[in-house]
Protein backbone atom coordinates (compact mmCIF):
# COMPACT_ATOMS: atom_id res chain seq x y z
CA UNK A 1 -12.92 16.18 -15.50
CA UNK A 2 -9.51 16.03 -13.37
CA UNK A 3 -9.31 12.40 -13.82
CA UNK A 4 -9.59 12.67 -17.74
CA UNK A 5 -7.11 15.66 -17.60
CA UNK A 6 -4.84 13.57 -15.80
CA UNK A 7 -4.93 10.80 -17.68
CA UNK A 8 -4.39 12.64 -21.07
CA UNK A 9 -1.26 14.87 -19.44
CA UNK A 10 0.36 11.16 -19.06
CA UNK A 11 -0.48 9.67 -21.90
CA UNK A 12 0.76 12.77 -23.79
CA UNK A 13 4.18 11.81 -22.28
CA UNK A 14 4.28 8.53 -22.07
CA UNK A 15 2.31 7.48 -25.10
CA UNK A 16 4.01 3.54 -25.91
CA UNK A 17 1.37 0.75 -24.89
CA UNK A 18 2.59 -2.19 -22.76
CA UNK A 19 2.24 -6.19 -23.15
CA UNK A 20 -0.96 -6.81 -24.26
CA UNK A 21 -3.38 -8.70 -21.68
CA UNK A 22 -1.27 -7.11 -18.24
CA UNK A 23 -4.53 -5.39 -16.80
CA UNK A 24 -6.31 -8.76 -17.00
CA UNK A 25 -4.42 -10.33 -14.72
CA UNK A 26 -3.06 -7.04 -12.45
CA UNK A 27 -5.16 -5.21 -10.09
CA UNK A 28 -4.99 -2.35 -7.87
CA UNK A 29 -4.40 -2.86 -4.07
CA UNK A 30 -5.06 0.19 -1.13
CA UNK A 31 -3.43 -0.69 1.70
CA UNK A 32 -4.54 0.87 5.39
CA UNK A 33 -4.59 0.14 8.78
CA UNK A 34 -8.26 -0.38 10.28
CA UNK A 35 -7.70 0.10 13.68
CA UNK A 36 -5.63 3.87 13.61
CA UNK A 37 -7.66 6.68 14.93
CA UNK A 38 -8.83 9.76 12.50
CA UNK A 39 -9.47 12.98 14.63
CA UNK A 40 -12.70 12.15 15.46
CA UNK A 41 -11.79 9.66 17.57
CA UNK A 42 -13.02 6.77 15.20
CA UNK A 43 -11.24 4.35 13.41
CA UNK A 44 -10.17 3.68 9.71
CA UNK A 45 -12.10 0.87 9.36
CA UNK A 46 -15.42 2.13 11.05
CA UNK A 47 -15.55 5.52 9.04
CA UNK A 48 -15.17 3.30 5.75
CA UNK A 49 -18.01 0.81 6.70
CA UNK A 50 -20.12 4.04 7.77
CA UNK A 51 -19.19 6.23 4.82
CA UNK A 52 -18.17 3.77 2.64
CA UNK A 53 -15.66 6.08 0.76
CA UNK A 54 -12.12 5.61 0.28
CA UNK A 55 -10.93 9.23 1.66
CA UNK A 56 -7.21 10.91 1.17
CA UNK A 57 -4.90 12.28 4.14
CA UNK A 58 -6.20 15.57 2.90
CA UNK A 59 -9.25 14.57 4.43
CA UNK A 60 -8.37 11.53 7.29
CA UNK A 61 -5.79 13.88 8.83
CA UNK A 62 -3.76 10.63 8.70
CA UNK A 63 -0.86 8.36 6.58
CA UNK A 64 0.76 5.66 6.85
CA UNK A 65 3.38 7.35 4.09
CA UNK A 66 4.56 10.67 4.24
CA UNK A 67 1.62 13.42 5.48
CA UNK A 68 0.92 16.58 3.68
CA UNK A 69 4.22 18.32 3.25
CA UNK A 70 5.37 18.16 -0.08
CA UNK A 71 2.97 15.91 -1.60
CA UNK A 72 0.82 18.63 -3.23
CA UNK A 73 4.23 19.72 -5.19
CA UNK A 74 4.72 16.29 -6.26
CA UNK A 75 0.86 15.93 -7.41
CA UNK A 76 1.49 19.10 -9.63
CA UNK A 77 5.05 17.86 -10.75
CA UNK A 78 2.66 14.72 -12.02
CA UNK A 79 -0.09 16.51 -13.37
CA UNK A 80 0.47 19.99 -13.24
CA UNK A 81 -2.84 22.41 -13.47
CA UNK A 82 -5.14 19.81 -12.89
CA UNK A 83 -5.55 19.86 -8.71
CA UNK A 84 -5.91 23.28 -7.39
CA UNK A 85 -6.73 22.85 -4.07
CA UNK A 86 -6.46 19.78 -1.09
CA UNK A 87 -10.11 17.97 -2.25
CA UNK A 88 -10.75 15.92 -4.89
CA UNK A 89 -6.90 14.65 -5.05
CA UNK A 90 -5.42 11.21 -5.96
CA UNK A 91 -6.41 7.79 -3.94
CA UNK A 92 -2.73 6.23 -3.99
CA UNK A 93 -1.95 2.63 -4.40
CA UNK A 94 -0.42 -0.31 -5.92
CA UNK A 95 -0.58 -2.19 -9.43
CA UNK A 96 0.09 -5.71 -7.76
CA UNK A 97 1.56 -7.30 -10.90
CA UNK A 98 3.46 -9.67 -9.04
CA UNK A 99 0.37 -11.35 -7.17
CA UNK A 100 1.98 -10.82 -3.96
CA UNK A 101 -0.92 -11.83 -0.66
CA UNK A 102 0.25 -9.20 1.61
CA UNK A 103 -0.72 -6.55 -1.62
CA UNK A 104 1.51 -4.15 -3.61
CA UNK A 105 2.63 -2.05 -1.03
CA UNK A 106 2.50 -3.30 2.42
CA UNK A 107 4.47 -0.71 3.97
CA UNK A 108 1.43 1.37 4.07
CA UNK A 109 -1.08 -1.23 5.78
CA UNK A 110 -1.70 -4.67 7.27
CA UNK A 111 -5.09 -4.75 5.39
CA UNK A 112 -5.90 -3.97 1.86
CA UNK A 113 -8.46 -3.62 -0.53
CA UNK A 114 -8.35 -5.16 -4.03
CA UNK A 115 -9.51 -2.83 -6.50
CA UNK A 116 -12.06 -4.16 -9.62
CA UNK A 117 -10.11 -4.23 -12.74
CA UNK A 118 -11.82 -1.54 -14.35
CA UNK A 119 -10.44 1.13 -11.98
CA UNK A 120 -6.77 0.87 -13.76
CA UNK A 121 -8.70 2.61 -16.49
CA UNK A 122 -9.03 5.74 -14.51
CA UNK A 123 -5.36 5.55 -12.88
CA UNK A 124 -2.21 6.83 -13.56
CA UNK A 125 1.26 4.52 -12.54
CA UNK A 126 5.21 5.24 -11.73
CA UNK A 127 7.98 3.50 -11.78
CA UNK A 128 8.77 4.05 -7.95
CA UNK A 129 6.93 6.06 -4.93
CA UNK A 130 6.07 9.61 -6.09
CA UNK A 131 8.07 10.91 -3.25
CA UNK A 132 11.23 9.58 -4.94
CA UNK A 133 10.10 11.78 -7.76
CA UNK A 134 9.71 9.34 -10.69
CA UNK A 135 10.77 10.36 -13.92
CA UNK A 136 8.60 7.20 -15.72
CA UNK A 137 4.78 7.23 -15.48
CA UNK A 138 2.02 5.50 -17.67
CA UNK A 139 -1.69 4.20 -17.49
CA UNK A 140 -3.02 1.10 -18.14
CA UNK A 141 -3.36 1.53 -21.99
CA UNK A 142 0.44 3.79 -22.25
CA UNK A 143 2.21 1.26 -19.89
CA UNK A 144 5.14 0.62 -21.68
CA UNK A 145 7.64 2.99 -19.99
CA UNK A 146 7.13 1.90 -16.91
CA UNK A 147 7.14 -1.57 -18.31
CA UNK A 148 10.30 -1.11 -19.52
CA UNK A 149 11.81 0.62 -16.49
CA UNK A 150 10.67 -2.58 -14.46
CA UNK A 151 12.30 -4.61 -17.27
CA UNK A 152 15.68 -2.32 -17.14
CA UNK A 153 15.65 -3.00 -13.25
CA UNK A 154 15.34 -6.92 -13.72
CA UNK A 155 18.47 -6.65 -15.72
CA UNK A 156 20.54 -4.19 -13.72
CA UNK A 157 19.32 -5.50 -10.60
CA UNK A 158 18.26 -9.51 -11.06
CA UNK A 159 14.93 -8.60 -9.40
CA UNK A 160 12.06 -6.03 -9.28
CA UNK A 161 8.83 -5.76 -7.09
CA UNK A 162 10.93 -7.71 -4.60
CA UNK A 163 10.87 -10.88 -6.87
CA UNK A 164 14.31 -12.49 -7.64
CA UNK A 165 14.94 -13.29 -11.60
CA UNK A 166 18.71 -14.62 -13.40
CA UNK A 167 16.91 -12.39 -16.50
CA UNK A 168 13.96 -10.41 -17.55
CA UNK A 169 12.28 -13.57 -19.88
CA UNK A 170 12.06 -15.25 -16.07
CA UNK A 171 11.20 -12.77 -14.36
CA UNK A 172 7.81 -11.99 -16.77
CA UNK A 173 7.13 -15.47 -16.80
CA UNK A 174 7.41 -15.60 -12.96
CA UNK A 175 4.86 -12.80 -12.90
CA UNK A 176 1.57 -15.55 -13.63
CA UNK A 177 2.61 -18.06 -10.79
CA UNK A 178 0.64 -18.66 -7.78
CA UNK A 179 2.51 -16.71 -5.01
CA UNK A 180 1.19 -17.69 -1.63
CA UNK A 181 4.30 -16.57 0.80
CA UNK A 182 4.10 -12.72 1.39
CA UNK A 183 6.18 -10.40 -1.20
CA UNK A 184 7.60 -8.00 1.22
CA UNK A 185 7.77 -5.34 -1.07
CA UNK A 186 8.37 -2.81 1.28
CA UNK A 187 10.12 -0.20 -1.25
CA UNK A 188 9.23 -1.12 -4.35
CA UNK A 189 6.49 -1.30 -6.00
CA UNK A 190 4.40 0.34 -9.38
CA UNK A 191 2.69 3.01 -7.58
CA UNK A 192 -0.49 3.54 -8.42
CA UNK A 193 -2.80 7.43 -8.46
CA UNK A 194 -6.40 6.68 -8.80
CA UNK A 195 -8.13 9.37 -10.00
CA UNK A 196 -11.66 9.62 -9.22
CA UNK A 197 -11.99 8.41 -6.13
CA UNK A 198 -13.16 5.00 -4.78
CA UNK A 199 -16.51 3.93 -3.02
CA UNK A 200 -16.69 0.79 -1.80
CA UNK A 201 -19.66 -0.59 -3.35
CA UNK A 202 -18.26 0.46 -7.09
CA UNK A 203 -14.43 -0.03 -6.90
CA UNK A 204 -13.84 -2.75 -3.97
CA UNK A 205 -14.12 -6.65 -5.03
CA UNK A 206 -12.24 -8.36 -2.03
CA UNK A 207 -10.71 -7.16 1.03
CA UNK A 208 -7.82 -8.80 2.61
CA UNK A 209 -6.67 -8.93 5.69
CA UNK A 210 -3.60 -9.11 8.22
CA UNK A 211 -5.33 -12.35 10.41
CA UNK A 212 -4.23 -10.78 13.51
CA UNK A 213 -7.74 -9.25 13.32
CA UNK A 214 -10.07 -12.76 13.37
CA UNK A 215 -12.16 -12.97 16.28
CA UNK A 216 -11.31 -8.97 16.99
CA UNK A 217 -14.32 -6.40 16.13
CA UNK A 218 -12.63 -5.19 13.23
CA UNK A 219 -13.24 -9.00 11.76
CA UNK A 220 -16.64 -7.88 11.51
CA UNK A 221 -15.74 -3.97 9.99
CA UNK A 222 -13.61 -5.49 7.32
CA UNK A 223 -16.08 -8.23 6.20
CA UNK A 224 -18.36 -5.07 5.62
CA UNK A 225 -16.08 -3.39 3.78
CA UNK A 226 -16.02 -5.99 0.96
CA UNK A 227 -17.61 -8.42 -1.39
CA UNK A 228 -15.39 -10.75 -0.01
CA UNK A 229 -13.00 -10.82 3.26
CA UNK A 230 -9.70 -13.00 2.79
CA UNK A 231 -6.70 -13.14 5.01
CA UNK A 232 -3.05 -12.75 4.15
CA UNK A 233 -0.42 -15.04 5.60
CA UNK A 234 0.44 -11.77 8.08
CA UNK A 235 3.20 -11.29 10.17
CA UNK A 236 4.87 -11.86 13.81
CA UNK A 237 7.74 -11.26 15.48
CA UNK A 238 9.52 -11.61 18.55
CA UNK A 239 10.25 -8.44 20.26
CA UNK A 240 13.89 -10.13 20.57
CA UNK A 241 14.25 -10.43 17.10
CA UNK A 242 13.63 -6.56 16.09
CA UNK A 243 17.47 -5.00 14.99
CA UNK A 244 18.59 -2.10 15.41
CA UNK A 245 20.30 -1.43 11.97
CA UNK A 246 16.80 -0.68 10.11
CA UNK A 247 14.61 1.16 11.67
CA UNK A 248 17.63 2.71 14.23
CA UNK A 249 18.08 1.86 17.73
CA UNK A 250 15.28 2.92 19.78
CA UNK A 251 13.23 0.72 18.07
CA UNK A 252 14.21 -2.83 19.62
CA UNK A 253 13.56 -1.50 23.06
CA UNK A 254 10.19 -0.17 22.06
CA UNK A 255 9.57 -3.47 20.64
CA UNK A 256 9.90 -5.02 24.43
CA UNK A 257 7.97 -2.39 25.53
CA UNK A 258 5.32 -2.83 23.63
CA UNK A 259 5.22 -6.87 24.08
CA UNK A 260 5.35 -6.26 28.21
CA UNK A 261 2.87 -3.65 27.87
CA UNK A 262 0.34 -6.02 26.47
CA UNK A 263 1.73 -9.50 27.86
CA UNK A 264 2.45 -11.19 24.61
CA UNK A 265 5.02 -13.21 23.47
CA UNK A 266 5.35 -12.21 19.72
CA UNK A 267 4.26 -8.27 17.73
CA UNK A 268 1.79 -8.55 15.26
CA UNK A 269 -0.50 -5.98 13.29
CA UNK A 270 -3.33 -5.77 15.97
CA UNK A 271 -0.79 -5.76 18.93
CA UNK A 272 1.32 -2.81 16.88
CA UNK A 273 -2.19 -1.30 16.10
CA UNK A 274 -2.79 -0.80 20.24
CA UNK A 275 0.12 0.64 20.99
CA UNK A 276 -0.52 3.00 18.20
CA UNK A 277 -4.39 3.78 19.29
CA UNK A 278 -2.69 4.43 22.94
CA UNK A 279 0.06 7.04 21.01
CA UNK A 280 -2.37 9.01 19.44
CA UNK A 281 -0.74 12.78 19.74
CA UNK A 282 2.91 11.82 20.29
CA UNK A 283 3.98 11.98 16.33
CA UNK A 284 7.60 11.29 17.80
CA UNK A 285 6.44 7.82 19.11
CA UNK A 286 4.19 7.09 16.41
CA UNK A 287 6.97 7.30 13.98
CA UNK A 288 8.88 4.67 16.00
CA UNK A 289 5.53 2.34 15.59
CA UNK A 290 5.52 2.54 12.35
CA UNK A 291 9.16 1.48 11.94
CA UNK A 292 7.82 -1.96 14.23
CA UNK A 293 5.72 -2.30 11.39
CA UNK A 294 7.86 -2.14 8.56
CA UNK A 295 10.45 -4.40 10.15
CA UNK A 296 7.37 -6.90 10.81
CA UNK A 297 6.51 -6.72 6.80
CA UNK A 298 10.39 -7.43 6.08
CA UNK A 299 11.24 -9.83 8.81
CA UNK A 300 7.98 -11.58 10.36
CA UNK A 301 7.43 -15.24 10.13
CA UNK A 302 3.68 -16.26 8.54
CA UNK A 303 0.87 -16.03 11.31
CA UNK A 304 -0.99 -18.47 9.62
């Protein structure tokens, strides 16, 4: 019932439809990181091939966004009354209109999982990340303010969902291309809340992942996890080639670090993923690794 309550609170605002045929061709994407440890000791990708449920930091303990905090007062700024307690909350994602390989929202994974299309049905959307506080939400069927805030963007900006337009005609047509070379859309994106929850073997048609991970056990984890296991373009970097003005400046010396510590010549997803695994308890340090990986998503050549 939380899901339908939900989805009627946002419709009741946002009522105006968008472009018809959008959910045909855009899908959901999760994005995670297989190889961080829960409490337990396990990993993210072994507790989804055992359990094969999609769970929320409320219950992993983990995030690769912002952890507990205020996220409950945004989730009743959204949809007030209808979660009263830490279970049962939103699966967050990203409505991947612009076809990007790496997913909607990379900054929050080197993996993915594409959602069926029938999901969107039982999510809500916003115009931005809910921690920025979005005033413009929709669903799949009331998508036309958030449409029209991506539209707005195009023309204020000359690009939205990281992809470059001169107008908003171009940019909507450049929505249907084939886009093989990674998005990078580390900030924006159409969030997505699904409501509901997933399971693997009802909501998951393809997982896709950072290739880092062939010939690694996870290979094996995240072929399970899936109808279907493809693999991004991914991302490397050499430590040399980390700055200092994005992330701050302890993180190009953890970036050597890091590539001495493990003898390679480049950072990559599964390298970053290790020095994570061997952080576990030192929030302060895993903060830094998760800058390395959100200058890898912005700045890494392809791996493949």
């Amino acid at each position: 019932m939380t899901a339908q309550q939900a989805l009627a609170y946002v419709r009741g605002r946002f009522p105006a439809p968008g472009p018809a045929g959008l959910f045909d061709r855009a899908v959901i994407t999760v994005s995670f990181h297989p190889d961080r440890l829960l409490a337990d000791g396990s990993t993210v990708a072994a507790r989804l091939a055992a359990e094969g449920i999609y769970r929320t930091q409320f219950e992993t303990g983990i995030s690769n966004g912002g952890l507990g905090g205020d996220r409950l007062a945004w989730e009743e700024r959204m949809f007030p009354g209808v979660y009263a307690g830490p279970a049962g909350r939103p699966v967050y994602g990203g409505l991947n209109l612009a076809g990007h390989p790496d997913g909607a929202s990379p900054r929050f994974g080197s993996c993915h999982l594409v959602l069926r299309p029938e999901v969107s049905g039982r999510a809500t959307f916003s115009h931005g990340d809910s921690v920025s506080l979005p005033a413009v939400v929709g669903t799949a069927d009331t998508f036309g303010a958030v449409w029209a805030a991506l539209l707005d963007e195009v023309s204020r900006t000359g690009r939205a969902l990281n992809l470059a337009a001169p107008s908003a005609d171009a940019w909507v047509a450049a929505l249907g291309a084939a886009r093989p070379a990674a998005g990078r859309a580390l900030d924006d994106y159409v969030e997505a809340q699904i409501h509901g929850g997933i399971t693997l073997s009802g909501d998951v048609a393809a997982v896709v992942a950072d290739p880092s991970f062939r010939g690694t056990p996870y290979e094996a984890l995240l072929s399970s996890l899936g109808p279907e296991l493809a693999w991004s373009p991914g991302f490397r970097l050499a430590p040399d080639a980390f700055p200092a003005d994005v992330r701050g400046p302890e993180v190009p010396p953890l970036a050597a670090s890091v590539a001495e510590r493990y003898g390679v010549a480049w950072l990559d997803a599964e390298v970053i993923g290790r020095a994570a695994r061997e952080s576990a308890g030192d929030p302060a340090r895993l903060q830094l690794i998760k800058y390395l990986w959100h200058i890898l998503v912005l700045f890494g050549r392809p791996a493949c």
